[in-house]
C-alpha atoms as a PDB file:
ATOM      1  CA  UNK A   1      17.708   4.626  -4.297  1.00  0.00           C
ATOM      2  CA  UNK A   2      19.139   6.147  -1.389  1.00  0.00           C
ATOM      3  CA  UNK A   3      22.058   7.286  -1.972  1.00  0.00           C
ATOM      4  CA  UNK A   4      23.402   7.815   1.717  1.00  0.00           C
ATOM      5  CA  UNK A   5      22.069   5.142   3.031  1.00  0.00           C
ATOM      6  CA  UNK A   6      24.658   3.020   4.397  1.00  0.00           C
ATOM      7  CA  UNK A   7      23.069  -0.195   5.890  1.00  0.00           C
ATOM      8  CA  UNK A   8      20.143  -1.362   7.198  1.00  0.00           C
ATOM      9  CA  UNK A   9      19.398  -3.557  10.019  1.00  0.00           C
ATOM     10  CA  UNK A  10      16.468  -5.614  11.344  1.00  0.00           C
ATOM     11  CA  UNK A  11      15.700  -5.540  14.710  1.00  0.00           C
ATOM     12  CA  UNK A  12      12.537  -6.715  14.966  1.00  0.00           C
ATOM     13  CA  UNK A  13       9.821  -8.406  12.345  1.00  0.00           C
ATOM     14  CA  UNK A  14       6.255  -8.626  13.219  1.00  0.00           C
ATOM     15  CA  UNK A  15       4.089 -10.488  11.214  1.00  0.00           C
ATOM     16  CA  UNK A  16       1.494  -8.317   9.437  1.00  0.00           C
ATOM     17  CA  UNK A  17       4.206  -5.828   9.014  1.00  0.00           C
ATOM     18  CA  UNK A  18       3.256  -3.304  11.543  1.00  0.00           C
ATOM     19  CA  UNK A  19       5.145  -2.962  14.257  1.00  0.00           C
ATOM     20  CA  UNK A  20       8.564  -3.644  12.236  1.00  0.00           C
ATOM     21  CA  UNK A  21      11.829  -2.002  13.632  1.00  0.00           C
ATOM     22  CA  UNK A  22      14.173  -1.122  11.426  1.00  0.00           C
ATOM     23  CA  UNK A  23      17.818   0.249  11.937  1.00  0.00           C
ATOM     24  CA  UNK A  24      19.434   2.119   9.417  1.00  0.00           C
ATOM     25  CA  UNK A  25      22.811   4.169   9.267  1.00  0.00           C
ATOM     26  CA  UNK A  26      22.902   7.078   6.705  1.00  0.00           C
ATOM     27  CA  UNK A  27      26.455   8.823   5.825  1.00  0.00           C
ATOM     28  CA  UNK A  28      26.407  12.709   5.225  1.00  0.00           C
ATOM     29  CA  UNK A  29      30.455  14.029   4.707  1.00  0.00           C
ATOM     30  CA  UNK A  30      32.043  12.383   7.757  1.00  0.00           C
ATOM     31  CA  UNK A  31      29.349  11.203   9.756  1.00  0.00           C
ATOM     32  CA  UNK A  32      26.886   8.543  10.424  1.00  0.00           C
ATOM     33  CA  UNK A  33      23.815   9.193  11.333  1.00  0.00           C
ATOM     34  CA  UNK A  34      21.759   6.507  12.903  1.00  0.00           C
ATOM     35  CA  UNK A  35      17.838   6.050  12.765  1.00  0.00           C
ATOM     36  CA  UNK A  36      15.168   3.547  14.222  1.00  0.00           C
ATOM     37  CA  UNK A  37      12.383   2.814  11.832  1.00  0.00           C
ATOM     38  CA  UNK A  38       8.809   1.598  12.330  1.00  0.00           C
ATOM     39  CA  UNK A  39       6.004   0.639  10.224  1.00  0.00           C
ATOM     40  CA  UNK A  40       3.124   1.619  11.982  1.00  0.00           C
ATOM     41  CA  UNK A  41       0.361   0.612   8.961  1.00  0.00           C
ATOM     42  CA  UNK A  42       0.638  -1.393   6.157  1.00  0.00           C
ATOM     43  CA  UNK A  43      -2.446  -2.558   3.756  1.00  0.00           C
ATOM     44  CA  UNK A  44      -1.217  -4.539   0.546  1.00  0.00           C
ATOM     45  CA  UNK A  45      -0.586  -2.186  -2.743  1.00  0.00           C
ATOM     46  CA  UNK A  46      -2.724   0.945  -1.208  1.00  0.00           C
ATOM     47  CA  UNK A  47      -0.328   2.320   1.894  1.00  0.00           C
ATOM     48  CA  UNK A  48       2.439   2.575   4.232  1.00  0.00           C
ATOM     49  CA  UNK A  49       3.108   4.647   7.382  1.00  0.00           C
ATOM     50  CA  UNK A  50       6.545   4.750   8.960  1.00  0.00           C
ATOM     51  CA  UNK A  51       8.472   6.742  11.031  1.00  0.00           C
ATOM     52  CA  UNK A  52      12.222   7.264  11.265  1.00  0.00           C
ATOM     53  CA  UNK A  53      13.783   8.722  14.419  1.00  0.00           C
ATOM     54  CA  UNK A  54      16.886  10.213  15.660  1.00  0.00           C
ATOM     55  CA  UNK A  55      18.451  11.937  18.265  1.00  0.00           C
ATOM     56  CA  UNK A  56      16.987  15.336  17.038  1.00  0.00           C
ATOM     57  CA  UNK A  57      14.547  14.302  14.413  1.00  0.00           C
ATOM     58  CA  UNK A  58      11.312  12.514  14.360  1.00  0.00           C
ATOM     59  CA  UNK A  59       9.872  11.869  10.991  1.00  0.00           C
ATOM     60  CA  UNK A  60       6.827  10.147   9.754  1.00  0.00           C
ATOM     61  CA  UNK A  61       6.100   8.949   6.201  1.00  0.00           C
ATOM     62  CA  UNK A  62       2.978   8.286   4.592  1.00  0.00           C
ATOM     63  CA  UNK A  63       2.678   6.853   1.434  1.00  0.00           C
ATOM     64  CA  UNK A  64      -0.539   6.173  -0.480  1.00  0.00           C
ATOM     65  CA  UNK A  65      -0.655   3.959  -3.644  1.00  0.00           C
ATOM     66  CA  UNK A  66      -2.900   4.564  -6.481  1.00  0.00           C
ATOM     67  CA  UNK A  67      -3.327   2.450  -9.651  1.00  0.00           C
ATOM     68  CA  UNK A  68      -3.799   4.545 -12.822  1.00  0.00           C
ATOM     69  CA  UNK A  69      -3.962   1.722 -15.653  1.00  0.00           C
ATOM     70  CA  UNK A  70      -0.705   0.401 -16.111  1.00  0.00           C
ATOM     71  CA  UNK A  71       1.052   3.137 -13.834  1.00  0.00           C
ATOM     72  CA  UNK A  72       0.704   3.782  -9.755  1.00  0.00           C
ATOM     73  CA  UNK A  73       0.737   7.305  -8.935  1.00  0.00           C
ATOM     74  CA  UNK A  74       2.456   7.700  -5.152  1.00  0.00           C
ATOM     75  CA  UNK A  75       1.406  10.611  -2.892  1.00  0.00           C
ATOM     76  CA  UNK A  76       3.757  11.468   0.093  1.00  0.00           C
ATOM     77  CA  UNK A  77       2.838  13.049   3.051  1.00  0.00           C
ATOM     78  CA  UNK A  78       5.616  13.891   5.698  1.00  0.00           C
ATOM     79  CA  UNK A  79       5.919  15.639   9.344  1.00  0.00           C
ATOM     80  CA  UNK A  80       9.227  16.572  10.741  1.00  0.00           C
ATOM     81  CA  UNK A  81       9.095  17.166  14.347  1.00  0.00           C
ATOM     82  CA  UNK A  82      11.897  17.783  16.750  1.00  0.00           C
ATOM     83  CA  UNK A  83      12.451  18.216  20.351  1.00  0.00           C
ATOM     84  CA  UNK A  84      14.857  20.707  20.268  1.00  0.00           C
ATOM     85  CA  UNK A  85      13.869  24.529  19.144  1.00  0.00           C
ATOM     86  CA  UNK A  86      16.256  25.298  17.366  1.00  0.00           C
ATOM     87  CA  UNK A  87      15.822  22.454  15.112  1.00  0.00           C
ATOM     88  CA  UNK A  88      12.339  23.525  14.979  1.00  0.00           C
ATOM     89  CA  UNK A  89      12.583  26.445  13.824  1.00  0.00           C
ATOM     90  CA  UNK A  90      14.933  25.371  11.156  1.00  0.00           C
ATOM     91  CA  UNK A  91      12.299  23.174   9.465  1.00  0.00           C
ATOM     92  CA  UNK A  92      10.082  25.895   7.775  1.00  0.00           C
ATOM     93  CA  UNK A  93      13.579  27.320   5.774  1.00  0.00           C
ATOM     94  CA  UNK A  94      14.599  23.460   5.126  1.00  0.00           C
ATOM     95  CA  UNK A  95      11.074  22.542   3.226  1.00  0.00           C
ATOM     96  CA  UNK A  96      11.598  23.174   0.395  1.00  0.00           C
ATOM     97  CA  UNK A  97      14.843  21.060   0.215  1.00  0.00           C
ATOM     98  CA  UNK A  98      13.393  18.132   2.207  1.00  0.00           C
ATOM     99  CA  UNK A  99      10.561  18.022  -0.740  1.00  0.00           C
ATOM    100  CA  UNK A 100      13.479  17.652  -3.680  1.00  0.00           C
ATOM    101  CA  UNK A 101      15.314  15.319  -1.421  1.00  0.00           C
ATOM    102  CA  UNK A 102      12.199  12.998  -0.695  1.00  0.00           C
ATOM    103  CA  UNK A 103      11.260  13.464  -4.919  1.00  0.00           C
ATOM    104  CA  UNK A 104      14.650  12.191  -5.938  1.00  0.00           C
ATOM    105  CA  UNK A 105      14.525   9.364  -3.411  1.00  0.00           C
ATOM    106  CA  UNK A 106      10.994   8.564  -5.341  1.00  0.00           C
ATOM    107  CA  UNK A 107      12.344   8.881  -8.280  1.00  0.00           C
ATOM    108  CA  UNK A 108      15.575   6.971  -7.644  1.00  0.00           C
ATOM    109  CA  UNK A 109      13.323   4.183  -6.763  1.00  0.00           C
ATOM    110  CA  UNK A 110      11.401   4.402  -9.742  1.00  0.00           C
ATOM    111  CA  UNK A 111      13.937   3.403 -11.382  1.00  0.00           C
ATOM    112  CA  UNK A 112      15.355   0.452  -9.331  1.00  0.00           C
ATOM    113  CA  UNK A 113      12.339  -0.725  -9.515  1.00  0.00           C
ATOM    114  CA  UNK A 114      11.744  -0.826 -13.216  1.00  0.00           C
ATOM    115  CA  UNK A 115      14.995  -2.538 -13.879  1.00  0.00           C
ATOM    116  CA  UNK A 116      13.923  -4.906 -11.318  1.00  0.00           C
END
């Protein structure tokens, strides 16, 4: 559902979930981008918190689940933060495209899962 994503690694499972560390490699053109994941909350069908880190990103997902009948409806919230300015600054004119990048990844998922 990703469609850069180019492997991912485990470095560390905690039971419960939280506290997981994840490596994965994502490929944009030529390069390879690494970036540690961690779940930092997990509850059963309802959410999931993680955050994904690079050298000049820091990124934290939060994902709520809600069951509608037969359908769950997912709400996303996400913070970019970076420690350099200039990438800072860059984040307010990249919105927009972070939002239709995180949608298709939803939707791409969608429908893994539903041929699952």
């Amino acid at each position: 559902w990703q469609p850069n994503l180019q492997s991912i690694k485990v470095l560390d499972i905690k039971e419960g979930v939280v506290g997981s560390l994840y490596e994965l490699n994502m490929v944009k053109t030529t390069d390879t981008i690494r970036f540690i994941e961690k779940t930092i909350a997990y509850i059963l069908n309802k959410k999931l918190i993680f955050t994904l880190h690079s050298d000049q990103l820091f990124k934290t997902d939060d994902y709520e689940f809600q069951e509608l009948g037969s359908t769950t409806v997912i709400t996303k919230n996400v913070v970019y933060k970076s420690e350099d300015y200039l990438m800072q600054c860059l984040f307010p004119y990249l919105k927009n495209k972070f939002i239709t990048l995180d949608k298709n990844y939803l939707d791409n998922f969608k429908s893994y899962i539903e041929k699952q």
